[in-house]
PDB file of N, CA and C in Angstrom:
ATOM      1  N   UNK A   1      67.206 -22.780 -78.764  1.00  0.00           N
ATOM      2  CA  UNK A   1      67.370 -21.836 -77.685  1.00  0.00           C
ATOM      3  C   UNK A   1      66.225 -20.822 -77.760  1.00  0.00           C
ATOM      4  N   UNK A   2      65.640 -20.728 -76.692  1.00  0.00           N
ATOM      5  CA  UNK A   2      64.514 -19.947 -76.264  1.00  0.00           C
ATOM      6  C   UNK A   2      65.005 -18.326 -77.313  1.00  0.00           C
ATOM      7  N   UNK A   3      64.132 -17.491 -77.197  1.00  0.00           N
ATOM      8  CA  UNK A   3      64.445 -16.477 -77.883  1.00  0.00           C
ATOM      9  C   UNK A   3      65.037 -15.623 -76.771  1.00  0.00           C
ATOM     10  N   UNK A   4      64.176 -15.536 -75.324  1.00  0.00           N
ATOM     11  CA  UNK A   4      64.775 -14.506 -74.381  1.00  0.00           C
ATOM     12  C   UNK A   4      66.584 -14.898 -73.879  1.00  0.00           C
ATOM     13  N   UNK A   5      66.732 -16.307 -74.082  1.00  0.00           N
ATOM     14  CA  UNK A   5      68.027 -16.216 -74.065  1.00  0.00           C
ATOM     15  C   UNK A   5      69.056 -16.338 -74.683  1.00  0.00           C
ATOM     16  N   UNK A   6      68.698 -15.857 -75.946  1.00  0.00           N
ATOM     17  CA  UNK A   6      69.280 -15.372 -77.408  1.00  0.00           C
ATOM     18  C   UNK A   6      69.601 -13.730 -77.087  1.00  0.00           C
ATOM     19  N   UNK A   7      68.220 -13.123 -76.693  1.00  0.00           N
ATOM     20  CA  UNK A   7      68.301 -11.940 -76.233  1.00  0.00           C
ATOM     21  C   UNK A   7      69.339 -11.295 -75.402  1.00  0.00           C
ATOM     22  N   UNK A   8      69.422 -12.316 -74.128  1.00  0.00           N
ATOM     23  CA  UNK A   8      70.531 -12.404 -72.818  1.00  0.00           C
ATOM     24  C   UNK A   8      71.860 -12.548 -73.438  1.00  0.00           C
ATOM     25  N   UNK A   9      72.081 -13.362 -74.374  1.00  0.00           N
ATOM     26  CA  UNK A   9      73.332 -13.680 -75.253  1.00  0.00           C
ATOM     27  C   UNK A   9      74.035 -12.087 -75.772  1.00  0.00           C
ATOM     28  N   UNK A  10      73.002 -11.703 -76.497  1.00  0.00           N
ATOM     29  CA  UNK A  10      73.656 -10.809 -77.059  1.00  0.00           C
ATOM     30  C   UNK A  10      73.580  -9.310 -76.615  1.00  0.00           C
ATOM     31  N   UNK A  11      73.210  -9.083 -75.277  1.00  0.00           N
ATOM     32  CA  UNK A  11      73.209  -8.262 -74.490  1.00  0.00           C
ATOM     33  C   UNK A  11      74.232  -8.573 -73.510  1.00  0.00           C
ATOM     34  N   UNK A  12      75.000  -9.029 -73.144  1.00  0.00           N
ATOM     35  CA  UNK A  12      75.627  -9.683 -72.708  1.00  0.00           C
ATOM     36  C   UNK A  12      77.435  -9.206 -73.404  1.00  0.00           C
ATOM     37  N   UNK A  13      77.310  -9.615 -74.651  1.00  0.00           N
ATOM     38  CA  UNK A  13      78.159  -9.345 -75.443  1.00  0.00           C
ATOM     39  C   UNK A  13      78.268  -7.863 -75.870  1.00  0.00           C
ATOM     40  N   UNK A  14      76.908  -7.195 -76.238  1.00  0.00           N
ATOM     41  CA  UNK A  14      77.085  -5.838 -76.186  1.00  0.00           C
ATOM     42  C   UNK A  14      77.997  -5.107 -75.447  1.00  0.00           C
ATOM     43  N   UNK A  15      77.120  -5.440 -73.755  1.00  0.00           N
ATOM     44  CA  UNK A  15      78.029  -4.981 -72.661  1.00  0.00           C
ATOM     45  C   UNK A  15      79.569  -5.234 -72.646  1.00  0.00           C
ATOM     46  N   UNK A  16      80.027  -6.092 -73.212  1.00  0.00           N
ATOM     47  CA  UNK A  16      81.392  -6.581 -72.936  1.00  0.00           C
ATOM     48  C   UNK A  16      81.842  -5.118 -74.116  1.00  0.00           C
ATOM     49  N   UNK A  17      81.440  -5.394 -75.236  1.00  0.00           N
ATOM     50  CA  UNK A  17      82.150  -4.336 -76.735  1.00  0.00           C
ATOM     51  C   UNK A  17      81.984  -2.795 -75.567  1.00  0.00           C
ATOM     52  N   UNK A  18      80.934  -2.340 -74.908  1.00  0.00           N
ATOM     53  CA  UNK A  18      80.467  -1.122 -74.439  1.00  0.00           C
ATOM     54  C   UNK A  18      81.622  -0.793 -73.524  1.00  0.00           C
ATOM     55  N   UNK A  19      81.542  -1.756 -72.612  1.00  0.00           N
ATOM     56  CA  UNK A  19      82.723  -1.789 -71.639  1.00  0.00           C
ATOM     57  C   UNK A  19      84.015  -1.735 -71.453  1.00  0.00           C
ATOM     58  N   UNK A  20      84.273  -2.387 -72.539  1.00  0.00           N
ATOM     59  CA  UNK A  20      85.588  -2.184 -73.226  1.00  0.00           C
ATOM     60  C   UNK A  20      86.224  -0.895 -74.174  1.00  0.00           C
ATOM     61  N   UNK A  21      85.174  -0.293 -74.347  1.00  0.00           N
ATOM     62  CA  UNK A  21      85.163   0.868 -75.391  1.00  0.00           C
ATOM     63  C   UNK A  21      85.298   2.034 -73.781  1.00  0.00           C
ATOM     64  N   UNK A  22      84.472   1.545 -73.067  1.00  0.00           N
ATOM     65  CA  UNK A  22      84.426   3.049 -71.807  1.00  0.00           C
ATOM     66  C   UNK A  22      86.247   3.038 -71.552  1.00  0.00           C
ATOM     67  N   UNK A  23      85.882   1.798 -70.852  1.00  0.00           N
ATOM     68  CA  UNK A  23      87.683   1.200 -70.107  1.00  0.00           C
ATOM     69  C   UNK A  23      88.844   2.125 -71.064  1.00  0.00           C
ATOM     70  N   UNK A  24      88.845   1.770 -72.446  1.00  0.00           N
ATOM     71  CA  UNK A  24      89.661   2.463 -73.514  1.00  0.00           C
ATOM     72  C   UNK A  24      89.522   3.795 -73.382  1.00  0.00           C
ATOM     73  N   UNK A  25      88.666   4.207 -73.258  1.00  0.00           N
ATOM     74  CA  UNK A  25      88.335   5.803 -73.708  1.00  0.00           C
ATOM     75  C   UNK A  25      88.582   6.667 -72.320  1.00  0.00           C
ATOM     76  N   UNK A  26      88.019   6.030 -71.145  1.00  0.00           N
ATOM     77  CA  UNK A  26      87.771   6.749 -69.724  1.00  0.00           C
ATOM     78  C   UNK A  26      88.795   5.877 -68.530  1.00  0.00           C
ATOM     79  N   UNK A  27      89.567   4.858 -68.726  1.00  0.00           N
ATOM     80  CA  UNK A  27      90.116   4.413 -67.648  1.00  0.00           C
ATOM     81  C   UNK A  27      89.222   3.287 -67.114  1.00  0.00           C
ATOM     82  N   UNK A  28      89.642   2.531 -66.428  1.00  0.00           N
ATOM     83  CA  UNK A  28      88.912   0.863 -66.230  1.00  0.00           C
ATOM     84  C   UNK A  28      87.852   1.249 -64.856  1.00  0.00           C
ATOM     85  N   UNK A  29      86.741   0.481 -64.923  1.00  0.00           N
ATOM     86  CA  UNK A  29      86.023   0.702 -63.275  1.00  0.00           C
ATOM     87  C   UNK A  29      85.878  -0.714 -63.625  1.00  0.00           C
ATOM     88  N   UNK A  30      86.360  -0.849 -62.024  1.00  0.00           N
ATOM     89  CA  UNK A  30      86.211  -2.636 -61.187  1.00  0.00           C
ATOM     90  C   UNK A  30      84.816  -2.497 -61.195  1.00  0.00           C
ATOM     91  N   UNK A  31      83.883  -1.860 -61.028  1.00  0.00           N
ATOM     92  CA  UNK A  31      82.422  -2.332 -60.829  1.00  0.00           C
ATOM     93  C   UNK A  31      81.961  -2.872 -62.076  1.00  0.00           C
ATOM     94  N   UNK A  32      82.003  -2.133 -63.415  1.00  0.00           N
ATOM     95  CA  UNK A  32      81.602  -1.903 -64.557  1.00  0.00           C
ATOM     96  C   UNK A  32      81.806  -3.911 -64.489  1.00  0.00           C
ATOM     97  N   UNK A  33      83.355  -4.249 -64.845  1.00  0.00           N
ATOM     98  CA  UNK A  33      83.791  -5.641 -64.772  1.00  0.00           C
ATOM     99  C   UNK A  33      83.105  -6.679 -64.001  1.00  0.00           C
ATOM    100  N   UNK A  34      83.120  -6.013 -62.462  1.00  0.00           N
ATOM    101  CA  UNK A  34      82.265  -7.014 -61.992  1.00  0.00           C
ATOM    102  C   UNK A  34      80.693  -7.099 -62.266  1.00  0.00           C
ATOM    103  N   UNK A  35      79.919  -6.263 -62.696  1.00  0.00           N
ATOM    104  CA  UNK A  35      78.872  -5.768 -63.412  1.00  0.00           C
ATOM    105  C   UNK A  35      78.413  -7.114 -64.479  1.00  0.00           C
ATOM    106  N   UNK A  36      79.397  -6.679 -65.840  1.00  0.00           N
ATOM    107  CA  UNK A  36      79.689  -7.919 -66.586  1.00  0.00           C
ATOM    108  C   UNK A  36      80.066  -8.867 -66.161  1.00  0.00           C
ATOM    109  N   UNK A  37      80.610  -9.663 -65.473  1.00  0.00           N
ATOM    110  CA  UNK A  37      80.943 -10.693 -64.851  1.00  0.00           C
ATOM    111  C   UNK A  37      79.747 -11.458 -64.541  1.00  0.00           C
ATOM    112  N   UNK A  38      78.794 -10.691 -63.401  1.00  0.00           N
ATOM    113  CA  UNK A  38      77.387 -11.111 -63.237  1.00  0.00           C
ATOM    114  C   UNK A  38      76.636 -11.382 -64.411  1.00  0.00           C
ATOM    115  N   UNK A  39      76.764 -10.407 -65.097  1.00  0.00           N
ATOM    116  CA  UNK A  39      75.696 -10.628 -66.434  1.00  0.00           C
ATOM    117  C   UNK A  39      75.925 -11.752 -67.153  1.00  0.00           C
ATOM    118  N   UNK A  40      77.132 -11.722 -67.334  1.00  0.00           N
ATOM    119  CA  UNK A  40      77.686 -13.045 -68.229  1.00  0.00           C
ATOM    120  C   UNK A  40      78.141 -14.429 -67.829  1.00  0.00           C
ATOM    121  N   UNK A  41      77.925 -14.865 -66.558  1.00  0.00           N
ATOM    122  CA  UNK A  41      77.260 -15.756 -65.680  1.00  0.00           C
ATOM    123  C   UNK A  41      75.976 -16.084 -65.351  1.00  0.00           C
ATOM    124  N   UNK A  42      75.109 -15.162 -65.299  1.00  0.00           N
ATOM    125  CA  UNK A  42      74.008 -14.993 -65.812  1.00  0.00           C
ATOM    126  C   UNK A  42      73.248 -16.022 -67.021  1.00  0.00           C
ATOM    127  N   UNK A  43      73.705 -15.097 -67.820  1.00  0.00           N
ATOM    128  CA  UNK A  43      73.645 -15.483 -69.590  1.00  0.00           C
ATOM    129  C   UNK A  43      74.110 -17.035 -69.604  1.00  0.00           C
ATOM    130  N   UNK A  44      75.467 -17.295 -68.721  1.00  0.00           N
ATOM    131  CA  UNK A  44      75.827 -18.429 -69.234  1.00  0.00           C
ATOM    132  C   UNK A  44      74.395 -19.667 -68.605  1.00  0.00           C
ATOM    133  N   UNK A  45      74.609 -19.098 -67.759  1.00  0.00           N
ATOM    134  CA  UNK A  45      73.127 -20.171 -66.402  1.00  0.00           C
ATOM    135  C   UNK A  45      71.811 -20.338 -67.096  1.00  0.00           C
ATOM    136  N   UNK A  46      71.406 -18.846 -67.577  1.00  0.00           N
ATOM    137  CA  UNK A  46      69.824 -19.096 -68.680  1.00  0.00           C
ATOM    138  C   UNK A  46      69.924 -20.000 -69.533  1.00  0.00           C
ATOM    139  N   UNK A  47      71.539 -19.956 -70.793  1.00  0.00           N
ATOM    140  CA  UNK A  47      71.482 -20.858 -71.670  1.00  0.00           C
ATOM    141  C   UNK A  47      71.570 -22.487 -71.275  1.00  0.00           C
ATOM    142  N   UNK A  48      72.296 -22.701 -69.967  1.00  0.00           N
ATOM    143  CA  UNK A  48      72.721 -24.180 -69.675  1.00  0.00           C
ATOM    144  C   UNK A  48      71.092 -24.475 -68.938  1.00  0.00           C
ATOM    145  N   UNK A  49      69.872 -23.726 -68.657  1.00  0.00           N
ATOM    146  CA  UNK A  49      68.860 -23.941 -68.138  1.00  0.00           C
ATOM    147  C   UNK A  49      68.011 -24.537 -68.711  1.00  0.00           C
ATOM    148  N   UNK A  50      67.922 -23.693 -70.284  1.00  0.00           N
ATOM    149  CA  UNK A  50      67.205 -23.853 -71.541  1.00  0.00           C
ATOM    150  C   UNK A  50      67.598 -25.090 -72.598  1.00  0.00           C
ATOM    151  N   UNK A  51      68.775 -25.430 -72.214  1.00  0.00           N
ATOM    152  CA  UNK A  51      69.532 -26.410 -73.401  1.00  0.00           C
ATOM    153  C   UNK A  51      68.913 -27.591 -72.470  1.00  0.00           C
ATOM    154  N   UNK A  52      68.718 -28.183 -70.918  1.00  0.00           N
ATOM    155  CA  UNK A  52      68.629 -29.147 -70.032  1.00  0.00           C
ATOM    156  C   UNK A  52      67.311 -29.252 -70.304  1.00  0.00           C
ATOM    157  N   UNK A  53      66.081 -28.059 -70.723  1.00  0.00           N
ATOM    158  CA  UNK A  53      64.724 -28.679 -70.639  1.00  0.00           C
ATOM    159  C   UNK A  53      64.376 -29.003 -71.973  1.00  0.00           C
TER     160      UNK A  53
END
């Protein structure tokens, strides 16, 4: 796996721990979720891009 989407991986996952920590601390935002959602669809698409070439 490429390195930039090693990078995407674990930025990705950050966001999820970050997000989850706001949600806990401040109350949930639907954007934040759908936010991550993108990202981590994203992430999933770079890696299934990189594993095919």
């Amino acid at each position: 796996m490429p390195r930039s989407t090693k990078s995407m991986m674990v930025l990705t996952l950050v966001m999820l721990v970050v997000i989850t920590a706001y949600t806990v601390a401040l109350g949930s935002s639907g954007w934040l979720w759908f936010g991550w959602v993108v990202l981590g669809l994203t992430a999933i698409g770079t890696a299934a891009v990189s594993r095919s070439t």
